[in-house]
Protein backbone atom coordinates (compact mmCIF):
# COMPACT_ATOMS: atom_id res chain seq x y z
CA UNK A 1 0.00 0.00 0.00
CA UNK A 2 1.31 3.51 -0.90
CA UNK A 3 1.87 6.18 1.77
CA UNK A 4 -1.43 7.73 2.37
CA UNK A 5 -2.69 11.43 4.05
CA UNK A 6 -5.72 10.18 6.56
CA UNK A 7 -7.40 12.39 8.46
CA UNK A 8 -8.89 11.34 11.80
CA UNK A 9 -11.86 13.26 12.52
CA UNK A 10 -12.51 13.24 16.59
CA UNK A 11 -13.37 17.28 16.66
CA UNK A 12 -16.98 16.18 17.19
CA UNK A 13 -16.33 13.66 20.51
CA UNK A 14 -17.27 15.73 24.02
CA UNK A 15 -18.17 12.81 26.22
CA UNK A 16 -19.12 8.96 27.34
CA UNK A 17 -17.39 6.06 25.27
CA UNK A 18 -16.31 7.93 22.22
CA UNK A 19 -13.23 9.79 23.53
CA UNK A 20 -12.10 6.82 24.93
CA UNK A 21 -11.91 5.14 21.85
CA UNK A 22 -10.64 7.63 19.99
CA UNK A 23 -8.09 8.06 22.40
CA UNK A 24 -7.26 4.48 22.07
CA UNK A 25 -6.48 4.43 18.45
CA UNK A 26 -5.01 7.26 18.41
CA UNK A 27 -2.11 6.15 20.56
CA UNK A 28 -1.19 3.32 18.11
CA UNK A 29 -0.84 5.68 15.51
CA UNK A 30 3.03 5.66 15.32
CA UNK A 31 2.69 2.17 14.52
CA UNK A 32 2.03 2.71 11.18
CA UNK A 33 4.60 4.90 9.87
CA UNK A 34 3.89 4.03 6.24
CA UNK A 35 1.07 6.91 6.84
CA UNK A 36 0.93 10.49 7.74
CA UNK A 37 -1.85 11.06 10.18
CA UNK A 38 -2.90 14.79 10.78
CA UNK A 39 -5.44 14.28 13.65
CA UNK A 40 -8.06 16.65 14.70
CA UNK A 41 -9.30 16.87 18.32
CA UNK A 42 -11.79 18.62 20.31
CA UNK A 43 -11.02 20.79 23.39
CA UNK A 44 -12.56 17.48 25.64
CA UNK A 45 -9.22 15.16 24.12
CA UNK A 46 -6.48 17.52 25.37
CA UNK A 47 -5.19 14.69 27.26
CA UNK A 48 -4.95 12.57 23.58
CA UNK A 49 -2.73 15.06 22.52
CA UNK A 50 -0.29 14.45 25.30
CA UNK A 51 0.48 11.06 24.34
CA UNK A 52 0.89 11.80 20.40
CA UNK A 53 2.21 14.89 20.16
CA UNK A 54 5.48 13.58 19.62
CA UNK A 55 4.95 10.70 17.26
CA UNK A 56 7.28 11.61 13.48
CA UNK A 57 3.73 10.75 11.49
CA UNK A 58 0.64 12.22 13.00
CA UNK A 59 0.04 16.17 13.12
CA UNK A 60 -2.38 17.28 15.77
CA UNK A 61 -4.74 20.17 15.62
CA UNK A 62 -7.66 21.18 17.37
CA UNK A 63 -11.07 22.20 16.63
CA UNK A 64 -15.18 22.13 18.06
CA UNK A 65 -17.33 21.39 15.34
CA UNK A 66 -20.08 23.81 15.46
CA UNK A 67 -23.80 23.36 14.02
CA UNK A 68 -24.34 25.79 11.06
CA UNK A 69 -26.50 25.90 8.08
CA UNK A 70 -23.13 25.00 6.11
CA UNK A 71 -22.50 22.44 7.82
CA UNK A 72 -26.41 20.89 8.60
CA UNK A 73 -27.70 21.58 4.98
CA UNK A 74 -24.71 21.90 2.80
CA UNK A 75 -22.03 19.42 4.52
CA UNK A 76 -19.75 21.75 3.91
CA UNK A 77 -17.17 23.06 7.05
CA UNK A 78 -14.88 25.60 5.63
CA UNK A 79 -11.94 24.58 8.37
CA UNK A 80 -12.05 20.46 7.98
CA UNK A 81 -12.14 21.16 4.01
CA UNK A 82 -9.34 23.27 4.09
CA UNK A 83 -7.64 20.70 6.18
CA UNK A 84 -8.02 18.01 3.11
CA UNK A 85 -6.60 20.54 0.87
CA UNK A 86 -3.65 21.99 2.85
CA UNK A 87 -2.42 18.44 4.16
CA UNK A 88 -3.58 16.51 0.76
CA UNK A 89 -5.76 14.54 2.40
CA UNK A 90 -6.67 11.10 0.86
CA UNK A 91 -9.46 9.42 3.45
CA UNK A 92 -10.94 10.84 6.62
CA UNK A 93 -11.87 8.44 9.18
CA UNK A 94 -15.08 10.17 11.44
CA UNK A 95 -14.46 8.30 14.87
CA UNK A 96 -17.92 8.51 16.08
CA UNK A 97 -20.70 10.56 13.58
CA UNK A 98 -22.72 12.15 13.32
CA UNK A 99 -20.24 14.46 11.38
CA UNK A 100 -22.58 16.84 9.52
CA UNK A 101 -19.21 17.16 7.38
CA UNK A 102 -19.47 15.76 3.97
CA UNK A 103 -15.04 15.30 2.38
CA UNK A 104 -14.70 15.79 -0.78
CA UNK A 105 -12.72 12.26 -0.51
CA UNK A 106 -13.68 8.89 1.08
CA UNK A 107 -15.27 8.90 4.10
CA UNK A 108 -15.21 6.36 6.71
CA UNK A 109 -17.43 6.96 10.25
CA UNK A 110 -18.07 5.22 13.27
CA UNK A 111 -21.32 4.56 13.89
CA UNK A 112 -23.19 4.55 17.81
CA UNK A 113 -26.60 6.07 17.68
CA UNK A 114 -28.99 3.11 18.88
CA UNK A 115 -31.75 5.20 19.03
CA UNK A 116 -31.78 4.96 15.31
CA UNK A 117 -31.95 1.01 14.93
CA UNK A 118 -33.44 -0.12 18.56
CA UNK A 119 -37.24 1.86 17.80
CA UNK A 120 -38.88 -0.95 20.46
CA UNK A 121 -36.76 0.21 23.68
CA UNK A 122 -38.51 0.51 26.99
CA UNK A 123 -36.61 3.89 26.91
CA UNK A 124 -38.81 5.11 24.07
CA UNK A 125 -42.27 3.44 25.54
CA UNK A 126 -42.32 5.44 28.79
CA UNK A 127 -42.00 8.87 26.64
CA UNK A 128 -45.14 11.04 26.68
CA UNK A 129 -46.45 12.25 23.06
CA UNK A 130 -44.08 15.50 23.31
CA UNK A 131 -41.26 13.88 24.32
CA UNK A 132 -41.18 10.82 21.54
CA UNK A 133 -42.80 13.51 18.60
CA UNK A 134 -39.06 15.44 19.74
CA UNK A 135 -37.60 12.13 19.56
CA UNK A 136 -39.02 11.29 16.46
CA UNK A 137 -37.68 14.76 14.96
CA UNK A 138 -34.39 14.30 16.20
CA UNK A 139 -34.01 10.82 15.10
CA UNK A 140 -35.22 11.88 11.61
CA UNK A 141 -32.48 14.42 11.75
CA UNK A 142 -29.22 12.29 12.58
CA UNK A 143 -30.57 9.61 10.32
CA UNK A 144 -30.60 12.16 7.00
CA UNK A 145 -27.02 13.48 8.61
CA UNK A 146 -25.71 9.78 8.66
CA UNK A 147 -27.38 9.21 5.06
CA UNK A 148 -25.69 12.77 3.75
CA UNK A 149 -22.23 12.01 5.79
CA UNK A 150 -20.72 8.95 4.58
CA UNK A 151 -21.23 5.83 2.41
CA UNK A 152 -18.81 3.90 4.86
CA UNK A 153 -19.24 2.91 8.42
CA UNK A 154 -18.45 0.93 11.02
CA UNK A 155 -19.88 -0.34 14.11
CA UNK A 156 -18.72 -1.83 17.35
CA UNK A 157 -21.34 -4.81 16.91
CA UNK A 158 -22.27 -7.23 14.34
CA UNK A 159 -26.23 -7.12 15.32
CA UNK A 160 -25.77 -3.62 14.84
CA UNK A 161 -23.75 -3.70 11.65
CA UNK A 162 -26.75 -5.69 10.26
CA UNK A 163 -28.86 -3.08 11.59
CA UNK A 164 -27.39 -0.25 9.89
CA UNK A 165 -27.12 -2.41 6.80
CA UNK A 166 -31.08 -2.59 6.71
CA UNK A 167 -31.44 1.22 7.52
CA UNK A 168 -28.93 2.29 4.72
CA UNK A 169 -28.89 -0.16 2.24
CA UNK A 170 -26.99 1.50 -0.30
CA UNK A 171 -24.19 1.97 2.56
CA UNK A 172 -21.44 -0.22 3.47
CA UNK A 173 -21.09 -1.34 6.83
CA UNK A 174 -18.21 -2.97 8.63
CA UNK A 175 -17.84 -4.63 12.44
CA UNK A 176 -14.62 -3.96 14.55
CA UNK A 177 -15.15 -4.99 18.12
CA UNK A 178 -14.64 -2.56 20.81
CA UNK A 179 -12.79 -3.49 23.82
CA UNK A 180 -11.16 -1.82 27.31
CA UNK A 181 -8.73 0.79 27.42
CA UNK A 182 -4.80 0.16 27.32
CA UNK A 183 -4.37 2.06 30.06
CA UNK A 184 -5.94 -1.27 32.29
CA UNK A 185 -3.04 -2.93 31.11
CA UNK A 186 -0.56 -0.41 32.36
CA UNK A 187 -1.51 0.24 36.02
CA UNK A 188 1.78 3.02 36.26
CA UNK A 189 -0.61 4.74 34.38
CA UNK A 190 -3.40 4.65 36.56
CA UNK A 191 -4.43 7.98 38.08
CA UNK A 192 -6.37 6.58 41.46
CA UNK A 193 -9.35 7.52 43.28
CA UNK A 194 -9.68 6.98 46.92
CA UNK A 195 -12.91 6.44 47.98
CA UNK A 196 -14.01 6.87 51.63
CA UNK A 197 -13.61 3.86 53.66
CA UNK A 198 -16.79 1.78 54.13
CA UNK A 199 -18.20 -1.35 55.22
CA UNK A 200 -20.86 -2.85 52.70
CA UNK A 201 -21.23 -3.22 49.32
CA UNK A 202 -20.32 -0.80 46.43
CA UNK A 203 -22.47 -0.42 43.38
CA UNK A 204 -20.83 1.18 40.17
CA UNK A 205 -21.63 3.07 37.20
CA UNK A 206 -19.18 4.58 35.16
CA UNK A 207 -21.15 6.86 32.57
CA UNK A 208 -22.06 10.33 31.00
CA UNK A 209 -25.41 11.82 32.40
CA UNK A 210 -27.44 10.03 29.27
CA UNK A 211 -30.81 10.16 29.36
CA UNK A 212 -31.07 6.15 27.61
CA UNK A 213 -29.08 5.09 30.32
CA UNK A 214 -31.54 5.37 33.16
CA UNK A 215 -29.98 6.15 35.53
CA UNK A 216 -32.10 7.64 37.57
CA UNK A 217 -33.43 3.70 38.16
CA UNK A 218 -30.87 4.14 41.41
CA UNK A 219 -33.09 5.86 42.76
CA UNK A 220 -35.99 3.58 43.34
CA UNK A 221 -32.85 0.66 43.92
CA UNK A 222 -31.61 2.80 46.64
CA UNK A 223 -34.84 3.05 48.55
CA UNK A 224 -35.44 -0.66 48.35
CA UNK A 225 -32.22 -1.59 49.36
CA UNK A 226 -32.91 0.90 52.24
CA UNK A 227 -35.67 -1.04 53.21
CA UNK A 228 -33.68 -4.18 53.19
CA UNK A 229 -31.54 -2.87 55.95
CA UNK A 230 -29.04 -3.33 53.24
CA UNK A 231 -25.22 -1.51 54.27
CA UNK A 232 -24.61 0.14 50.48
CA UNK A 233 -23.33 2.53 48.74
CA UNK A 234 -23.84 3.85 45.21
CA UNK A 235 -21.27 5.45 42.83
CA UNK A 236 -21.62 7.40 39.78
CA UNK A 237 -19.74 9.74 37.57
CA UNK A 238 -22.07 12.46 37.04
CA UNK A 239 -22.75 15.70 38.44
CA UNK A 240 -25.22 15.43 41.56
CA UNK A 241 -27.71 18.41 39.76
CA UNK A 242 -27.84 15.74 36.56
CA UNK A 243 -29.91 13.16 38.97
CA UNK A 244 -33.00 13.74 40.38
CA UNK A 245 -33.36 15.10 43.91
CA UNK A 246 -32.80 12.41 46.54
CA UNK A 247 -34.18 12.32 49.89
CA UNK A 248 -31.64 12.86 52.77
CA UNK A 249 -31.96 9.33 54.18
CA UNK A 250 -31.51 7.68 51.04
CA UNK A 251 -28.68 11.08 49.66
CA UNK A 252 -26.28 9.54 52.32
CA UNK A 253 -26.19 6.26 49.95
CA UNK A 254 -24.33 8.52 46.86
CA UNK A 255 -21.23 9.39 45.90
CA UNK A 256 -21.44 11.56 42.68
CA UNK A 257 -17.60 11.94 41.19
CA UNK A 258 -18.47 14.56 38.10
CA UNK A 259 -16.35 13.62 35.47
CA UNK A 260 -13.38 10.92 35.58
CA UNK A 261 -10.57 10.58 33.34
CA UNK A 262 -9.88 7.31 31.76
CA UNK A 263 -7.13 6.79 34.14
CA UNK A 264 -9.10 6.84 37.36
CA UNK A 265 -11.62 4.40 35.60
CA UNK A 266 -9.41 1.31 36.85
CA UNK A 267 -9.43 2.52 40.68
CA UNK A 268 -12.87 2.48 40.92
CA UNK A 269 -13.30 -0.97 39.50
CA UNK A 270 -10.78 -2.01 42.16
CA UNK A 271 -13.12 -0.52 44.96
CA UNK A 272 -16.72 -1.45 43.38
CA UNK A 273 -18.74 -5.20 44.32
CA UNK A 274 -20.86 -4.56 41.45
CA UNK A 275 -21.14 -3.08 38.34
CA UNK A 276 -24.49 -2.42 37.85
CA UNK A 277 -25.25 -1.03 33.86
CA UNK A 278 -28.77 0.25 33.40
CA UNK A 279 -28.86 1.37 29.43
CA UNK A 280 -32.02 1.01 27.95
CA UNK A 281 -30.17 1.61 24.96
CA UNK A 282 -26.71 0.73 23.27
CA UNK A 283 -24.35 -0.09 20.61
CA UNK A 284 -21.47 -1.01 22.35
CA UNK A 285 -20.70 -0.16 26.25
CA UNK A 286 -17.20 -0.18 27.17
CA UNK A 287 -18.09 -1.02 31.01
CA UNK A 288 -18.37 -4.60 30.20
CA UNK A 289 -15.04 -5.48 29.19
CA UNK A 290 -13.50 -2.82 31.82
CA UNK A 291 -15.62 -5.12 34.40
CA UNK A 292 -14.62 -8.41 32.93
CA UNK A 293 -11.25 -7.01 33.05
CA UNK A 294 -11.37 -5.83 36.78
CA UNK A 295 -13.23 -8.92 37.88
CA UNK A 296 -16.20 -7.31 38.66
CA UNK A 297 -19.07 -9.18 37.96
CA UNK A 298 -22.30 -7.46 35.70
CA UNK A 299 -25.73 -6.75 36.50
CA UNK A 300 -27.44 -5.31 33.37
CA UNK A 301 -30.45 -4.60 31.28
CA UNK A 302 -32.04 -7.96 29.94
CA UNK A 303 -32.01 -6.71 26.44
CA UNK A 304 -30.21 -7.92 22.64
CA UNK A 305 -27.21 -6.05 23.28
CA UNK A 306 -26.30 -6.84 26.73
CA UNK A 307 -26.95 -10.10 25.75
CA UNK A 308 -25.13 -10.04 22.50
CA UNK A 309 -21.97 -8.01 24.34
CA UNK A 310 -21.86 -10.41 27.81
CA UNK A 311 -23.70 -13.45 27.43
CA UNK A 312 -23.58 -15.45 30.40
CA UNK A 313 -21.20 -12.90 32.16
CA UNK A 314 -23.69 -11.28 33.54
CA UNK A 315 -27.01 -11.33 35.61
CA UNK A 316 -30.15 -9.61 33.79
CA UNK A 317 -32.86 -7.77 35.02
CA UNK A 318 -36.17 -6.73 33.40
CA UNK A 319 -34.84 -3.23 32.10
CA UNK A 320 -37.58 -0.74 34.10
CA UNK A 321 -38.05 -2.93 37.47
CA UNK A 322 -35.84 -1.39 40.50
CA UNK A 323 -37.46 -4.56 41.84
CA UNK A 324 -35.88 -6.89 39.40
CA UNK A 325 -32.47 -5.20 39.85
CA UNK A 326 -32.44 -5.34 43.03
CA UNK A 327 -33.08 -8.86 43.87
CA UNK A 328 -30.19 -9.79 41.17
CA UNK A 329 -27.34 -7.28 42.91
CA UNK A 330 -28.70 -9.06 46.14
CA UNK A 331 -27.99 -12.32 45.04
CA UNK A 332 -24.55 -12.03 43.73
CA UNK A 333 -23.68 -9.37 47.10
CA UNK A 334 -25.06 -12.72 49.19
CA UNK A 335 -23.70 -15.45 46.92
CA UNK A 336 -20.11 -15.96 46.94
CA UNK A 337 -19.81 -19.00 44.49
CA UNK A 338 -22.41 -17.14 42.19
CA UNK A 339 -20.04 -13.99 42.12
CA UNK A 340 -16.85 -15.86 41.96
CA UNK A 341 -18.60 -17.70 38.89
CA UNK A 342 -19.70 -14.37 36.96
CA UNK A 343 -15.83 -13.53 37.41
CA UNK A 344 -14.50 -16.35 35.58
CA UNK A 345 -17.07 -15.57 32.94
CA UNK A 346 -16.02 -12.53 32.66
CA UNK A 347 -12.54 -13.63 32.42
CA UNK A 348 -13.49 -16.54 29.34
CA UNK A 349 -15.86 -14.02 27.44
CA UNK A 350 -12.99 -11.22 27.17
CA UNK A 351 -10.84 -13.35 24.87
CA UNK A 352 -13.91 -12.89 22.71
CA UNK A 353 -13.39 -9.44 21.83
CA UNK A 354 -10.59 -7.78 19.76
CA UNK A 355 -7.82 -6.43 21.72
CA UNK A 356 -6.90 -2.53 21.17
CA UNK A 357 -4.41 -2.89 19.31
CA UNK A 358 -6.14 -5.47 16.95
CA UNK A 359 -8.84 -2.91 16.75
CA UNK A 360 -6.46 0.21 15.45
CA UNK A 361 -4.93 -2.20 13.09
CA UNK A 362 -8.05 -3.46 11.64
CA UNK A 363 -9.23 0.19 11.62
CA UNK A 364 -6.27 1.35 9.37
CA UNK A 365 -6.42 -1.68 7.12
CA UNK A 366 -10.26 -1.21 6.26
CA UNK A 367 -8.76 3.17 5.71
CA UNK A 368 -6.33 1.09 2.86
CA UNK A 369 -9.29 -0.79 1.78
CA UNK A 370 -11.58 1.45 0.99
CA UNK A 371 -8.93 4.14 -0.40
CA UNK A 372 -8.18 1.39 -2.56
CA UNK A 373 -11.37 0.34 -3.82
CA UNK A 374 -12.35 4.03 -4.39
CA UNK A 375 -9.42 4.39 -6.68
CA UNK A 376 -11.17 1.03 -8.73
C-alpha cells in the first residue's frame, strides 16, 4: 500500500465512550509509519494530545465542530475542508458521527446512535407524546445526517452492523469490536481515586449523564435496598444536579464523582462489588469489558445487546423494574460461588473481543481498503 494522508476526525467527541476510543487508536498511531496522520481533536481530548504529540507521522490540531446551516444543509465546514486541501488529504476516518461534514474524498465513520436502529426500547415506551414527537424529529435528523455524511461505516457490533445495513442499504457497513482501554493494562498509568472507607457493598456506574441510560433507576434501587436494611453505597460519575433530587436518608447512599478521566476508571473498578449497567439503549458499552477485566461481575439490562456483548457474564434484570435489579445485585452481594462464577465468565468471554491494538490495526487496514477500492 502507498503512503497515504488520513485524516482522523474526533473534533466532534465531548463525552461517554467515544473519547475513549478515539483516544485508544489514536495512541497506536506511530505504529504505522507508512502513513501520515494529521489528527483533529476537540477541546474534551487535550489529554490525547499528550500522548501523540510527539509521534514523526501524525500532526495534531484542534477544533469544536459547530452546528451551522453550512454544515447541517450543505455538509460543507470551511476549516475540515481546508484541512483536506492543505495536508492533501486522501481518506478521513469520522471516529464517532454524526459528522454533519461531507469530504470531498472517502469517508469512513463510526457509527453509535442506537436510538436509530433499537425503535422498540422501553426507553422510548415510557416517553409522553411531546417527548417521543421530539424524539421522532431528532431521530429523523441524525438519520438524514448519517445518510448525507458517509457511504462507509463501522460499528462496534455485528447485530448492529446488520442493523445499519437494513437502515442504509446503499451503505457499506463494517464490524470492529470494541474493547477496554490500554491504560488497564498499564496500572503506572493509573491515576487513582480513593474512595471513603466503608463497610458494605459498592455499586458502580461509570457513565455520562445520558438520558437512555436510566440512571435515575438508582433511585428507586436505593430506597429498596434501604428497606432491606441493606449496608450500600452507590457510585456514579455524574454531576449530583444531573440526577434527580434524593431524599436525605436515602442522599447519604451517593457518591457523585463529576467527570473521571480514563485513568481513574481502573481505581474504581478495584473498589466497586458490582457493576451495575442500566442502558435502555446501546451499541457497544465499554463497562463490560472494563468489568470483565477488573473482575467485577455485571448486572445489566435484559435486552439484545447486553446479551449479544456479555452473554452469560452477567445477571439480567427486566430493564424498568428497581425490583428486578435489586433482587439480582442481592444475590450475587449474598452469593459468593455465584459472584466468583460471573468472574471467571467474565474472564473466558474477554478473549472474545478484539484487543486494542487489533482494533487500530483493523481500523487502518479497512482506511487502505476502501482508499483502494475508491481508486477502482
Amino acid at each position: 500500500m502507498n503512503r497515504l494522508n488520513i485524516l482522523i476526525n474526533a473534533s466532534n467527541l465531548t463525552h461517554g465512550g467515544g473519547i475513549q476510543v478515539g483516544d485508544s487508536i489514536c495512541c497506536y498511531l506511530d505504529k504505522y509509519p507508512q502513513h501520515h496522520f494529521t489528527v483533529v481533536l476537540s477541546a474534551q481530548m487535550n489529554d490525547t494530545e499528550h500522548k501523540i504529540k510527539d509521534y514523526a507521522n501524525v500532526t495534531v490540531l484542534h477544533y469544536n465542530v459547530r452546528n451551522t446551516f453550512s454544515n447541517l444543509v450543505l455538509g460543507r465546514d470551511k476549516y475540515l475542508d481546508s484541512i483536506v486541501n492543505r495536508y492533501h488529504i486522501d481518506i478521513v476516518f469520522t471516529v464517532f458521527g454524526v459528522s454533519k461534514w461531507v469530504p470531498k474524498v472517502p469517508h469512513l465513520s463510526g457509527f453509535a446512535r442506537s436510538q436509530l436502529l433499537q425503535r422498540h426500547s422501553p426507553y422510548f415506551a415510557r416517553m409522553n407524546w411531546l417527548e417521543r414527537t421530539k424524539s421522532n424529529i431528532k431521530i429523523a435528523a441524525l438519520r438524514y445526517l448519517f445518510d448525507k455524511s458517509s457511504d462507509y461505516f463501522w460499528t462496534e457490533n455485528p447485530q448492529i452492523s446488520l442493523q445499519l445495513q437494513k437502515l442504509f442499504p446503499g451503505k457499506k457497513v463494517f464490524t470492529i469490536t470494541n474493547y477496554y482501554h490500554q491504560v488497564y493494562d498499564q496500572p503506572r498509568q493509573w491515576n487513582n481515586i480513593k474512595l471513603p472507607d466503608f463497610d458494605g457493598f459498592t455499586l458502580l456506574t461509570i457513565s455520562a449523564s445520558y438520558p437512555h441510560k436510566n440512571l435515575e433507576i438508582y433511585k428507586e434501587i436505593a430506597r429498596l435496598l434501604e428497606e432491606k436494611s441493606e449496608k450500600f453505597r452507590i457510585v456514579l460519575t455524574i454531576n449530583e444536579d444531573d440526577f434527580p433530587k434524593l431524599d436525605k436518608d436515602l442522599r447519604s447512599h451517593f457518591l457523585f464523582l463529576s467527570h473521571v478521566d480514563i485513568e481513574q476508571c481502573p481505581s474504581l473498578y478495584e473498589q466497586a462489588d458490582i457493576l451495575l449497567q442500566p442502558s435502555l439503549l446501546e451499541c457497544f458499552s465499554a463497562s463490560y469489558p472494563e468489568a470483565m477485566k477488573m473482575d467485577v461481575p455485571i448486572v445489566t439490562t435484559d435486552k439484545d445487546f447486553a446479551h449479544g456483548l456479555c452473554h452469560d457474564a452477567a445477571l439480567y434484570y427486566s430493564p424498568l423494574s428497581a425490583e428486578d435489579a435489586t433482587n439480582k445485585i442481592l444475590s450475587i452481594v449474598h452469593d459468593p460461588e455465584l459472584r466468583n462464577h460471573l468472574i471467571l465468565k467474565g474472564r473466558e468471554r474477554l478473549k472474545e473481543f478484539d484487543n486494542n491494538e487489533q482494533r487500530a490495526d483493523k481500523v487502518i487496514q479497512l482506511l487502505e481498503q476502501i482508499y483502494k477500492d475508491s481508486q477502482n
